[in-house]
Protein backbone atom coordinates (compact mmCIF):
# COMPACT_ATOMS: atom_id res chain seq x y z
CA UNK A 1 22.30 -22.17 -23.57
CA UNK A 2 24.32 -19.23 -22.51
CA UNK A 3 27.95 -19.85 -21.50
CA UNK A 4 28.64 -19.55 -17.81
CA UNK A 5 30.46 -16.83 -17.11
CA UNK A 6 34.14 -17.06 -14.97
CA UNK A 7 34.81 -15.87 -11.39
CA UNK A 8 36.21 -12.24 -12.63
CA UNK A 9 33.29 -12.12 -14.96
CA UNK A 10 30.99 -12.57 -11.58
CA UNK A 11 33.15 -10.38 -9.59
CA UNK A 12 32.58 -7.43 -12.62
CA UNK A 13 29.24 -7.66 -12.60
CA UNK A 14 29.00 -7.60 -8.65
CA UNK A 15 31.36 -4.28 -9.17
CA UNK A 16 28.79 -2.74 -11.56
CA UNK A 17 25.62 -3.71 -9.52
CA UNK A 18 26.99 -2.48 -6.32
CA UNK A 19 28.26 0.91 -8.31
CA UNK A 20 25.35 1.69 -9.92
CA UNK A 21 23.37 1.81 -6.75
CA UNK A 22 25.55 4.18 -5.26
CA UNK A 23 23.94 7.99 -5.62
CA UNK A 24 24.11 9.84 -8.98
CA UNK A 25 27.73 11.12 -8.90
CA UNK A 26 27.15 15.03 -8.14
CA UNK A 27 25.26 13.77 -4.95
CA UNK A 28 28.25 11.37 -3.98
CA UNK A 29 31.07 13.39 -4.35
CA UNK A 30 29.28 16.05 -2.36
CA UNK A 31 28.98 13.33 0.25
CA UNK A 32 32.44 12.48 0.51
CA UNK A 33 33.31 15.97 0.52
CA UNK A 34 30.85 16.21 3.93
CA UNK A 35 32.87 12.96 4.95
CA UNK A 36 36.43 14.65 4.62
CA UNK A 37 35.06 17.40 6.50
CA UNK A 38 34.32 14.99 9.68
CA UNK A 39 37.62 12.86 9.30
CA UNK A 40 39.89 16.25 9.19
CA UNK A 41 38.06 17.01 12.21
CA UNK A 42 38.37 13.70 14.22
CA UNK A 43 42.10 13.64 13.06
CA UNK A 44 43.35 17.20 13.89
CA UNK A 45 42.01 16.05 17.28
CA UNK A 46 44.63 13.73 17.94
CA UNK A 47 47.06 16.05 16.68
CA UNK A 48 48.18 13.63 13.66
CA UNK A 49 50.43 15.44 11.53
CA UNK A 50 53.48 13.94 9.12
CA UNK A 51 57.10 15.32 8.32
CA UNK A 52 57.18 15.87 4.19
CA UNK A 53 59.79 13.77 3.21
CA UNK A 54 61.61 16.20 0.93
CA UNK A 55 60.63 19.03 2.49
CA UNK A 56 61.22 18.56 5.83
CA UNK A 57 58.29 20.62 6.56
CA UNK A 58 56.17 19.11 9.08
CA UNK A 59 52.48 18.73 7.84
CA UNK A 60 49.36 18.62 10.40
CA UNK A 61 46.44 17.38 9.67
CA UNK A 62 44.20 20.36 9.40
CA UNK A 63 40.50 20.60 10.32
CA UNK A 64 37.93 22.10 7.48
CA UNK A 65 35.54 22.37 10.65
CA UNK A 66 37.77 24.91 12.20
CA UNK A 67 37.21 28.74 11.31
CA UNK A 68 40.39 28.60 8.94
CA UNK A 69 38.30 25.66 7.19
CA UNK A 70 35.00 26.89 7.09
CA UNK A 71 36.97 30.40 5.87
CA UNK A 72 38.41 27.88 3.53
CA UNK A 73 35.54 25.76 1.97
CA UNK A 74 33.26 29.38 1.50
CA UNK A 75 36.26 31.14 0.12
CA UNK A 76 37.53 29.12 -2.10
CA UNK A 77 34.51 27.49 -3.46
CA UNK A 78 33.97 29.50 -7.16
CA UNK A 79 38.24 28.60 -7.14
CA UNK A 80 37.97 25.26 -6.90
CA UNK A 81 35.82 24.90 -9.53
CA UNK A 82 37.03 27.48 -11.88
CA UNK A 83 40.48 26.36 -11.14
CA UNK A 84 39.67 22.76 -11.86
CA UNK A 85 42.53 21.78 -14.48
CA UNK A 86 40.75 19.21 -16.31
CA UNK A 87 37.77 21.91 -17.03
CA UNK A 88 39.70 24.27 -19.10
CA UNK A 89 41.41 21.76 -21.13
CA UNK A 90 38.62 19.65 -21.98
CA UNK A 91 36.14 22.31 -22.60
CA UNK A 92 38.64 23.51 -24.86
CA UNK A 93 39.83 20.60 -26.39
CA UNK A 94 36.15 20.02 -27.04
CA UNK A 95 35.48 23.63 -28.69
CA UNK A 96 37.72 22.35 -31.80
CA UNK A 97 36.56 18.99 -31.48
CA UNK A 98 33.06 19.51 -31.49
CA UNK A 99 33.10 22.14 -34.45
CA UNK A 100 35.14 19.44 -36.35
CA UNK A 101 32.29 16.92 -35.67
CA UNK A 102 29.04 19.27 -36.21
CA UNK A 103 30.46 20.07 -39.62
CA UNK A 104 30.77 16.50 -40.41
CA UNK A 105 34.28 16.48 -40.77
CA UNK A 106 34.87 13.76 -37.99
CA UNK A 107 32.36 11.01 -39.50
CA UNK A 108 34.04 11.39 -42.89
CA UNK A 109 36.90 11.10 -42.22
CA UNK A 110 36.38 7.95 -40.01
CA UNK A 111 34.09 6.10 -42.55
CA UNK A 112 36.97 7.28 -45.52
CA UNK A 113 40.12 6.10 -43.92
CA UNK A 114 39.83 4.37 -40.43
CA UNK A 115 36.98 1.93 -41.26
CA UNK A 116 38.97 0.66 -44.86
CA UNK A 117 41.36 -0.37 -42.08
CA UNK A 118 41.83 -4.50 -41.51
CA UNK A 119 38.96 -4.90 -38.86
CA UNK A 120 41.12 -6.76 -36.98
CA UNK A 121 44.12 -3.78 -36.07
CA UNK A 122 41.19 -1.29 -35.40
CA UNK A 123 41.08 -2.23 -31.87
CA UNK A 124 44.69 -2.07 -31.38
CA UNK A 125 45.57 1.17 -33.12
CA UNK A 126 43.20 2.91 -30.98
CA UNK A 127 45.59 1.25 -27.91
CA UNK A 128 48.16 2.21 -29.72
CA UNK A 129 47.08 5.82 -30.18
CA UNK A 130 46.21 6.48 -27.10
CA UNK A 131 49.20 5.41 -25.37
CA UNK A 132 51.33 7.51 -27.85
CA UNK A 133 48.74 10.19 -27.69
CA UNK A 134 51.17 10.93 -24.11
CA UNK A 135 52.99 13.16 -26.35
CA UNK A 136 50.06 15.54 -26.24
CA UNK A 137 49.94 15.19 -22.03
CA UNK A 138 46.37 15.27 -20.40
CA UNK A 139 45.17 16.19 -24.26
CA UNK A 140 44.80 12.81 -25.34
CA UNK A 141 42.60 11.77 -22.44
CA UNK A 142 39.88 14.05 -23.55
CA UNK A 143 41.20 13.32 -27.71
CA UNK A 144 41.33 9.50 -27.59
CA UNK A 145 38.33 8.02 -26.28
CA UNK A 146 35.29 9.77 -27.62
CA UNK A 147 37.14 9.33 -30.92
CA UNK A 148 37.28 5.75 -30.51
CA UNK A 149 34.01 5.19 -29.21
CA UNK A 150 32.67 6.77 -32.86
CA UNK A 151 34.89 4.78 -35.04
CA UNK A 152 33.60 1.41 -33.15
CA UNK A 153 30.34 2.89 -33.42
CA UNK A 154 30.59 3.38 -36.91
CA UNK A 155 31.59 -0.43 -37.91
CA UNK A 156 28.98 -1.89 -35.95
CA UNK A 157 30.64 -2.32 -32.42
CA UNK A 158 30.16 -1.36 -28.91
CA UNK A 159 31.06 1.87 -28.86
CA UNK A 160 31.99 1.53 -24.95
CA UNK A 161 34.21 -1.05 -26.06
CA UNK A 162 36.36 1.55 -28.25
CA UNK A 163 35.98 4.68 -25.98
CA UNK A 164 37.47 1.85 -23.19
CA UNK A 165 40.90 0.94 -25.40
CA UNK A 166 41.04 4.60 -26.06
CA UNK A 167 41.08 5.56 -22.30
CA UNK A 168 43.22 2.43 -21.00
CA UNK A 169 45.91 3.07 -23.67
CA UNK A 170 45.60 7.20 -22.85
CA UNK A 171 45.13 7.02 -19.56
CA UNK A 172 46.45 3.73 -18.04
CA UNK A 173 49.40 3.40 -20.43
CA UNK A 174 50.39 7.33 -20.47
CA UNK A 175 53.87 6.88 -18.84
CA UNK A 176 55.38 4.34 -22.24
CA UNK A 177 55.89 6.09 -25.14
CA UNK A 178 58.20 5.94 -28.23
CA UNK A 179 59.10 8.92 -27.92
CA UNK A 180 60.48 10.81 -25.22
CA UNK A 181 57.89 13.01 -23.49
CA UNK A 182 57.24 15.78 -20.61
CA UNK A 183 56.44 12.91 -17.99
CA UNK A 184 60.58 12.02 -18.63
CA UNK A 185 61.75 15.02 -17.99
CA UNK A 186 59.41 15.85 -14.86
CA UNK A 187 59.86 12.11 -12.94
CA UNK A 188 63.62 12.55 -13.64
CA UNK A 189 64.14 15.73 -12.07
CA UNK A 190 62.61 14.80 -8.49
CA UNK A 191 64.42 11.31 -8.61
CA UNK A 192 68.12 13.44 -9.35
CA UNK A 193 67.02 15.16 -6.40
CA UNK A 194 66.22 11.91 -4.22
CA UNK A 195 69.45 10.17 -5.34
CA UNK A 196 71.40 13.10 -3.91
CA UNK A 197 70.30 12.58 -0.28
CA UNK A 198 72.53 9.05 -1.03
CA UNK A 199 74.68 10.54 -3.42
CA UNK A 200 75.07 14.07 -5.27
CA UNK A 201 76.76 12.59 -8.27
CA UNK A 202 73.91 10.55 -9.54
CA UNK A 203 72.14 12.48 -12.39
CA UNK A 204 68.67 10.22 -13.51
CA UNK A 205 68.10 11.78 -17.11
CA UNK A 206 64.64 12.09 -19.15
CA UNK A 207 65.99 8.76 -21.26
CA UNK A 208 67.16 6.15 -18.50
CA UNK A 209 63.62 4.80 -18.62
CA UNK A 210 63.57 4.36 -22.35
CA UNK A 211 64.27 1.28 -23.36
CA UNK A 212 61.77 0.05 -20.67
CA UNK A 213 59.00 2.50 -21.90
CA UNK A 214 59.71 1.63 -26.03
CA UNK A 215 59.27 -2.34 -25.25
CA UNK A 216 56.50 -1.37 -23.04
CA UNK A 217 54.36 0.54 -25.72
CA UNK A 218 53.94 -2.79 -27.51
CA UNK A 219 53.04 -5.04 -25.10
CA UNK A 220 50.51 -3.09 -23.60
CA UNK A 221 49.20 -2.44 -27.43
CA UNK A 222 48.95 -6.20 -27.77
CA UNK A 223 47.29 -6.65 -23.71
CA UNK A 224 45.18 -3.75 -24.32
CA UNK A 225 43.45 -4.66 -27.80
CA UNK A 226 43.13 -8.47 -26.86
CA UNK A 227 41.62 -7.08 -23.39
CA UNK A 228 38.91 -5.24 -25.39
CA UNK A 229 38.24 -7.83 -28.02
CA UNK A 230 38.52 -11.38 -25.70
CA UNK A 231 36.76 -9.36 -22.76
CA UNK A 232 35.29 -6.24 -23.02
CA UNK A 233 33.35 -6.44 -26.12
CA UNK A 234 32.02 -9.81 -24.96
CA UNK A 235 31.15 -8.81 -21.85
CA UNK A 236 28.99 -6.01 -23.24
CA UNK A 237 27.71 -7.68 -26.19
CA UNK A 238 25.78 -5.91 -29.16
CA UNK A 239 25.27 -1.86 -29.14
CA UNK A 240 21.73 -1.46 -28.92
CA UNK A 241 21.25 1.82 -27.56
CA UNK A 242 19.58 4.59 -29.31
CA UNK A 243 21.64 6.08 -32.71
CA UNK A 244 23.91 8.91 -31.98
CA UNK A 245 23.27 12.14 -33.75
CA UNK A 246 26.01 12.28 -35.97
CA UNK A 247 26.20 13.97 -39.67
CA UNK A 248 25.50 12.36 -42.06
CA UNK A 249 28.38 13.83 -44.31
CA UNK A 250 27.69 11.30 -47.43
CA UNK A 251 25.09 13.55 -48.48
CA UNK A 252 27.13 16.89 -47.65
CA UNK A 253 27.88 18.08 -51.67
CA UNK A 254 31.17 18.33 -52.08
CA UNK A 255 32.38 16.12 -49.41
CA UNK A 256 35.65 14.32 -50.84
CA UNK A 257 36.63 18.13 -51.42
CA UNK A 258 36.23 19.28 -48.13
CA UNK A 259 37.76 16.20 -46.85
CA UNK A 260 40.76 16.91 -49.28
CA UNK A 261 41.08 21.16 -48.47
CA UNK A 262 40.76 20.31 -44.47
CA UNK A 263 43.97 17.80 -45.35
CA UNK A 264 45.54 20.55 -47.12
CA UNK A 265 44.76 23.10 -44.39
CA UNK A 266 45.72 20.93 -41.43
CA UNK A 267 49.37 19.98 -43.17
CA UNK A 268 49.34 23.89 -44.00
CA UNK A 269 49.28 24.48 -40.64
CA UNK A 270 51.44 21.82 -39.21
CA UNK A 271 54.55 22.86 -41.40
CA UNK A 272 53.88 26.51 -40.16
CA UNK A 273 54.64 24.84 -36.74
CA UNK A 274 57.57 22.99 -37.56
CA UNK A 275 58.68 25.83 -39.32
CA UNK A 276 58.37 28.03 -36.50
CA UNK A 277 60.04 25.25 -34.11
CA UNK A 278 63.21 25.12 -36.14
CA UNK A 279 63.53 28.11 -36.62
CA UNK A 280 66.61 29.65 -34.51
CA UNK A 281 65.83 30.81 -31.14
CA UNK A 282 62.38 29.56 -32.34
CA UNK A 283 60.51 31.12 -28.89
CA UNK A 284 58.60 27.34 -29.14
CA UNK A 285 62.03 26.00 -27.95
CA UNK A 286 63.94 25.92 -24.20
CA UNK A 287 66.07 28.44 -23.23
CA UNK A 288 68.56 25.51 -24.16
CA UNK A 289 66.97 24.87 -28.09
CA UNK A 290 65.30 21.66 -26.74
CA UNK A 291 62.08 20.46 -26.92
CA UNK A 292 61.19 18.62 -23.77
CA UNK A 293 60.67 20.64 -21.79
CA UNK A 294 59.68 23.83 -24.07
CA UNK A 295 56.57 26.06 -24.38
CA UNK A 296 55.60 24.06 -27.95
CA UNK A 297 55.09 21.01 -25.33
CA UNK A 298 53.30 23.31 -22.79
CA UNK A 299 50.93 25.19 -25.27
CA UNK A 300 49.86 21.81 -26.78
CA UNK A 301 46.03 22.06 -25.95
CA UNK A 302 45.37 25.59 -27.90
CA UNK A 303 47.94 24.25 -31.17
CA UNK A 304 45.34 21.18 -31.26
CA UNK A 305 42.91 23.83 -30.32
CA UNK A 306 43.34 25.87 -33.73
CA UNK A 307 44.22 22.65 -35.82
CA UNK A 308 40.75 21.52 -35.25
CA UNK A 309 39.31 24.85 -35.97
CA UNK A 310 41.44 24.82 -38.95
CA UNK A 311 40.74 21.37 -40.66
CA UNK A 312 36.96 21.82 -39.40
CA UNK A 313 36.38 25.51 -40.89
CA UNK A 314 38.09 24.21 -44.21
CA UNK A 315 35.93 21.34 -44.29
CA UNK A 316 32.53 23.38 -43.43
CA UNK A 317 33.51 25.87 -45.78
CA UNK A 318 33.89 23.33 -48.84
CA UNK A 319 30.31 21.66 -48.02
CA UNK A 320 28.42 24.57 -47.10
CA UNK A 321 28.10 24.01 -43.47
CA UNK A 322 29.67 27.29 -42.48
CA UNK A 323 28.99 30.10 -44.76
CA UNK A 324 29.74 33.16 -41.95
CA UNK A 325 31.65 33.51 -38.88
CA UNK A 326 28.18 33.30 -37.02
CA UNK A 327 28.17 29.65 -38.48
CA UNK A 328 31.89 28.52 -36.35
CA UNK A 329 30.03 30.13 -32.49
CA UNK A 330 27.24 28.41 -33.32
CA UNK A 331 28.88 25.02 -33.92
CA UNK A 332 30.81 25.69 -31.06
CA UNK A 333 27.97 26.52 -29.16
CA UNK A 334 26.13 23.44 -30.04
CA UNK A 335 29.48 20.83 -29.14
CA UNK A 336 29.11 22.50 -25.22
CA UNK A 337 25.26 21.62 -24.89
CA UNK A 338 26.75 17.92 -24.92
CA UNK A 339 28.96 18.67 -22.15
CA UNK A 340 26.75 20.25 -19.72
CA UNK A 341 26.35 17.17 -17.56
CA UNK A 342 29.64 17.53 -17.34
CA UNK A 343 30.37 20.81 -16.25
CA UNK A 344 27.77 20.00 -13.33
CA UNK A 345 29.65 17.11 -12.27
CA UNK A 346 33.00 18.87 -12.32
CA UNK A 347 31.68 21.25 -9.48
CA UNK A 348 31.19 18.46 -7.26
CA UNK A 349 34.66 16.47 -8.24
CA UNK A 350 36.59 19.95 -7.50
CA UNK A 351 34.92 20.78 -4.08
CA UNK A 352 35.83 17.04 -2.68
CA UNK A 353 39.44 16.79 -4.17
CA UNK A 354 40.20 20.70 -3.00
CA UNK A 355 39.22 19.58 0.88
CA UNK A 356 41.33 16.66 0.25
CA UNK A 357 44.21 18.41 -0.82
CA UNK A 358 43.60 21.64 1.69
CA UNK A 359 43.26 18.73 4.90
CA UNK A 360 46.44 16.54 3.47
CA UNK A 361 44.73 14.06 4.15
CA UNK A 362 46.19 12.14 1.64
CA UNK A 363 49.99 13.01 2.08
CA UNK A 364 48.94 12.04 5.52
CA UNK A 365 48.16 8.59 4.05
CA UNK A 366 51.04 8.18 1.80
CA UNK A 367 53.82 8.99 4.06
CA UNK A 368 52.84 7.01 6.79
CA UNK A 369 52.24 4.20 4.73
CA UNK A 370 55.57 4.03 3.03
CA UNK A 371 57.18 4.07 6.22
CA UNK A 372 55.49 1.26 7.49
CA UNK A 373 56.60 -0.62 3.88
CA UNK A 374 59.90 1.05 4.46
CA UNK A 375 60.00 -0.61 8.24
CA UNK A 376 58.94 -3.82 7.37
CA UNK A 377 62.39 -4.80 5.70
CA UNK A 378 61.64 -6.97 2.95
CA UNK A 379 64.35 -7.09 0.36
CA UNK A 380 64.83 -8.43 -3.46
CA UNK A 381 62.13 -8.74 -5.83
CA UNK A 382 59.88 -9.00 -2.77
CA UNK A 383 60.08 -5.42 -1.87
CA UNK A 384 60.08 -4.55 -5.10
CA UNK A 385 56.22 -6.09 -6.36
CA UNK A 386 55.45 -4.66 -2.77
CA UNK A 387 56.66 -1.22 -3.62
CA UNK A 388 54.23 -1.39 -6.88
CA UNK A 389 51.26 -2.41 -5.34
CA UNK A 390 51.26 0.19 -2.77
CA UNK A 391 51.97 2.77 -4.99
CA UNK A 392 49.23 1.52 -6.98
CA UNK A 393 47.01 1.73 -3.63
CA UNK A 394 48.02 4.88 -3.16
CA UNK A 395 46.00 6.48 -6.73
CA UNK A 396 43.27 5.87 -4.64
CA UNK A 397 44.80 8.97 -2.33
CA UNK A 398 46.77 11.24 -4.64
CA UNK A 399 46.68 11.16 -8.54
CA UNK A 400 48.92 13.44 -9.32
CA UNK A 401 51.73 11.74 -10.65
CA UNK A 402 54.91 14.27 -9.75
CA UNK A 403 53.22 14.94 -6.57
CA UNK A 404 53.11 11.52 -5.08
CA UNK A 405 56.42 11.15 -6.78
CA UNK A 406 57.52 14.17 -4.67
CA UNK A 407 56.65 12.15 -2.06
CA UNK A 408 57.44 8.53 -2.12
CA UNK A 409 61.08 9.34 -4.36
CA UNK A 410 62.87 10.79 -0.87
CA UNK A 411 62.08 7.83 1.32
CA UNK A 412 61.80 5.39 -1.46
CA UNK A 413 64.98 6.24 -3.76
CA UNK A 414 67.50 6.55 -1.02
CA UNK A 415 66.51 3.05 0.61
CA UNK A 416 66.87 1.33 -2.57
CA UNK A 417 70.43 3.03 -3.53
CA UNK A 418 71.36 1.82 0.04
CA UNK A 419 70.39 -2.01 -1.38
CA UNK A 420 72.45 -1.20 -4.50
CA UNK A 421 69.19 -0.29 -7.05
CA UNK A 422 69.31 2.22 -9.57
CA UNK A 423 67.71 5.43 -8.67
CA UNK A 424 65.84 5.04 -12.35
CA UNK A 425 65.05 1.19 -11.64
CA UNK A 426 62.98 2.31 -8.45
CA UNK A 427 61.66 5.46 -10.67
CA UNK A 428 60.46 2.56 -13.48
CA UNK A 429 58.56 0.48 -10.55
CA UNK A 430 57.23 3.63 -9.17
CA UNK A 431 55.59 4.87 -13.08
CA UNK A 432 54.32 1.27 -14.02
CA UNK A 433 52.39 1.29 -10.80
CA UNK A 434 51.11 4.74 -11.34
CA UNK A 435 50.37 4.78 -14.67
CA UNK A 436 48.26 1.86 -14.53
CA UNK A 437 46.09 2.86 -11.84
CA UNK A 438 44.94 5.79 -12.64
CA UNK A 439 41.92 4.59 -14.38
CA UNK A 440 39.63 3.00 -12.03
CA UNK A 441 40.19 5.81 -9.01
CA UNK A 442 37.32 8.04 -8.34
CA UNK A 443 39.50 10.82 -7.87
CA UNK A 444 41.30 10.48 -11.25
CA UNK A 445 39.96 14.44 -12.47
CA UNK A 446 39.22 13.11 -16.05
CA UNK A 447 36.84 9.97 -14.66
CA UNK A 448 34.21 12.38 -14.69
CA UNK A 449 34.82 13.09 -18.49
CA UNK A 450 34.50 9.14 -19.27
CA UNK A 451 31.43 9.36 -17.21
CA UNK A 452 30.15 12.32 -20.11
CA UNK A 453 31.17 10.24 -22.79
CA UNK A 454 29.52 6.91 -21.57
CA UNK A 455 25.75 8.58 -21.20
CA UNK A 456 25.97 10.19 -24.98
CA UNK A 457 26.06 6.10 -25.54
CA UNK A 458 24.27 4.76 -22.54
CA UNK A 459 21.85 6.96 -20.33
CA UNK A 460 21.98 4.60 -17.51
CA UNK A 461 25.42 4.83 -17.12
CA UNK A 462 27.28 5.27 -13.66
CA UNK A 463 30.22 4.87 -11.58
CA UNK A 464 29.43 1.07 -11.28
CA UNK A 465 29.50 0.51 -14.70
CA UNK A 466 32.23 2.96 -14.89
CA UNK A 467 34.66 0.69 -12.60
CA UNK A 468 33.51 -2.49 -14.47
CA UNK A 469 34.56 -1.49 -17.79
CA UNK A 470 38.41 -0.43 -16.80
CA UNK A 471 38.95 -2.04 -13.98
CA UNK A 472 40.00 -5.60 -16.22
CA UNK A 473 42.21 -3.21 -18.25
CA UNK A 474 43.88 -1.58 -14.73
CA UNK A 475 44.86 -5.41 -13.72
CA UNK A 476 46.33 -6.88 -16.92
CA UNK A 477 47.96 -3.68 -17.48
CA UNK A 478 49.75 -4.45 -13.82
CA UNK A 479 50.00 -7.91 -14.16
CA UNK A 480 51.82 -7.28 -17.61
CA UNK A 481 54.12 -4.47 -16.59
CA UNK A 482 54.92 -6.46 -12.94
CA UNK A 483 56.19 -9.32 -15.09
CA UNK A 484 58.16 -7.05 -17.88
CA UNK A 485 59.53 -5.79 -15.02
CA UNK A 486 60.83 -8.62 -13.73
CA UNK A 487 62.25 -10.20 -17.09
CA UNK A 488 64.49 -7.21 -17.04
CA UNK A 489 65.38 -7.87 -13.73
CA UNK A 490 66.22 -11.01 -14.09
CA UNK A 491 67.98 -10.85 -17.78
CA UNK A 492 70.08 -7.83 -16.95
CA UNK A 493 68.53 -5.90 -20.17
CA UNK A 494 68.89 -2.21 -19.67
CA UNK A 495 66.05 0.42 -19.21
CA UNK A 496 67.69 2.73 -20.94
CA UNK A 497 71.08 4.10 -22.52
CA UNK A 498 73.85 2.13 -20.09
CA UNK A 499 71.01 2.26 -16.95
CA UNK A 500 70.53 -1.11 -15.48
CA UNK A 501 69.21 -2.62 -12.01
CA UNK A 502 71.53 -2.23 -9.97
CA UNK A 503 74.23 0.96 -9.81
């Protein structure tokens, strides 16, 4: 008799049927692209425009109907999709990748070192790896989950259910971090700015958060990996979709040699970097000799670029997989066939998101609806759980993380100084709510890579399913943070070096 399943169980699996009868993704996002068309139009009627917080500047709502917007949409068409960010880095990103994995390089090394690994942290280092994976910015979205998906694969489980913790942890948890990262230094910068309108003294710095994000690293490690084994993996049950195409590097001669010269090669490689970084006035350091921000943090995606080509051509090499320079294009070659559906989508994705942007539609959205929570006067821990949930609403308008920052710090900052709050307590409510988000919104730019991953596993695959399998990760990754949130409210403990609640 099968076990009845519980009311969020139903509620998924009403998600996922409703989902996957929506279109096939190219056709919908071309529809709401049509439907932004008609809504910029019916709004520029009324004349509905906003004032840009920080700006100043006021914003209209502009109509893509108009001449300027047809001019606009025909124009700028080829742009928006070249110009898509996401497409560069992961077709890159997948050009080392990929030649790693043809070679055999990737199923190796998994079956050799991650699968001797206690079954029972697997599904928490890939949590774990993908929230640190931050370090590496959008780079670990693209890194993390396929990787995870093949190592699950590998030992027998659902590979969904790994390429899921890899994504929540990467993308839902990318604002913690042990270290501190570029998303510090960027959030920091617009909330100094904020906090001046109040008070020009107040400098928020890339480590007031800290404390907050170090604690926060392992308790979404520990939600995340009992999320995926309690939930997710039951709730999809056993793989049996058709075997991946992987190499089978067992048989590869010399394989424990080419495993041991790509090790070799890659540490080769990643000493020439330090090197280089240490070196003084390394040109991989600020202008300052720091690190965060620098160009070694902003040319990330082509160092893990060559790293992979690195470790992959010394592994190829060893076994006889590459025996020319012919041999690396055609590797290449053969990693992009597997993202073609991709590419396709992407098109679609861009066009929607660019009349989105182009209409402001969405700052439209965001600053009138932080006025209304600004107007409705709540105070305490009240406005604060308020604050994060519409800032979590608002992913569904703008996913850029410093640009709805850019937005919400002005109006949001300033009112909570005038209540006595740290400018880098509101900046900690504001990431938590952003960061966890950012998974289950359609216009997240790297949902559509998730989507590429999910059909080399399942062919059926589609938004609905999509949705089901990170939305549960989206809510206890709230839930969690909401509460951590409030035991350091309510304890006094600092979020980071001598930064506290209230001023």
């Amino acid at each position: 008799m099968k076990n009845k399943k519980s009311l969020f169980q139903r509620f998924l699996d009403i998600v996922e049927r409703v989902g996957n009868k929506l279109p096939d993704p190219f056709v919908l996002f071309i529809g709401l692209a049509l439907v932004m068309v008609v809504v910029s139009y019916l709004l520029s009627l009324t004349g509905a425009s906003v004032v840009h917080p920080g700006t100043g500047e006021e914003i209209p709502i502009k109509n893509l109907l108009s001449g300027e917007g047809l001019q606009f949409i025909l124009t700028s068409m080829l742009e928006n999709f070249t110009g898509f960010a996401p497409l560069g880095l992961v077709l890159v990103m997948m050009l080392g990748i990929g030649l790693a994995e043809k070679v055999g390089l990737l199923d190796y090394a998994i079956r050799k070192t991650i699968l001797k690994s206690p079954p029972f942290l697997l599904t928490y280092t890939v949590v774990f790896v993908g929230i640190m994976g931050n370090l590496a910015s959008d780079a670990a979205v693209v890194l993390i989950p396929p990787l995870g998906a093949l190592v699950f694969y590998k030992v027998g489980r659902h590979p969904l259910a790994g390429l899921a913790a890899g994504f929540a942890g990467a993308g839902a948890g990318f604002t913690a971090n042990l270290f501190i990262a570029g998303t510090d230094a960027l959030l920091a910068g617009i909330s100094t700015e904020a906090a001046a309108l109040v008070n020009e003294s107040i400098t928020v710095t890339p480590v007031d958060n800290w404390y907050f994000n170090i604690v926060s690293v392992f308790m979404l490690t520990i939600v995340g990996g009992l999320v995926t084994s309690k939930f997710i993996e039951p709730r999809l049950g056993k793989y049996e979709g058709d075997e991946v195409e992987a190499e089978d590097s067992e048989e590869l001669p010399n394989a424990k040699n080419g495993f041991i010269n790509a090790l070799i090669a890659g540490f080769v490689y990643l000493a020439i970097i330090a090197i280089t970084v240490f070196l003084p006035n390394s040109p991989l350091r600020n202008d300052e000799g720091g690190i965060v921000p620098s160009p070694l943090l902003e040319g990330i995606v082509p160092l893990i670029l060559i790293f992979f080509i690195v470790i992959g051509v010394a592994f190829g090499m060893t076994v006889g997989k590459i025996k020319s320079s012919k041999d690396v294009s055609y590797y290449m070659a053969e990693s992009m066939k597997d993202m073609a559906s991709y590419i396709v989508l992407v098109f679609a994705i861009a066009q929607f998101i660019a009349f989105f942007n182009w209409s402001n539609l969405g700052t439209w959205v965001a600053v009138n609806g932080a006025e209304f929570l600004k107007d409705i006067e709540f105070t305490g821990i009240g406005l604060i759980i308020g604050y994060v949930i519409f800032t979590g609403l608002m992913n569904f308008l703008i996913t850029s993380g410093s640009a709805k920052w850019a937005i919400e710090a002005p109006i949001f900052v300033p009112m909570f100084m005038q209540l006595g709050y740290d400018p880098a307590f509101t900046q900690v409510a504001y990431r938590i709510a952003d960061s966890s988000m950012n998974i289950v919104t359609p216009l997240f730019p790297y949902m559509v890579i998730i989507l590429a991953f999910m059909k080399r596993y399942d062919k059926n695959t589609s938004i609905g399913s999509y949705i089901s399998l990170m939305l549960p990760y989206s809510i206890t990754f709230l839930l969690s943070w909401i509460i951590l949130l409030l035991i350091f409210y309510f304890t006094g403990l600092p979020y980071g070096p001598g930064v506290h609640t209230y001023m």
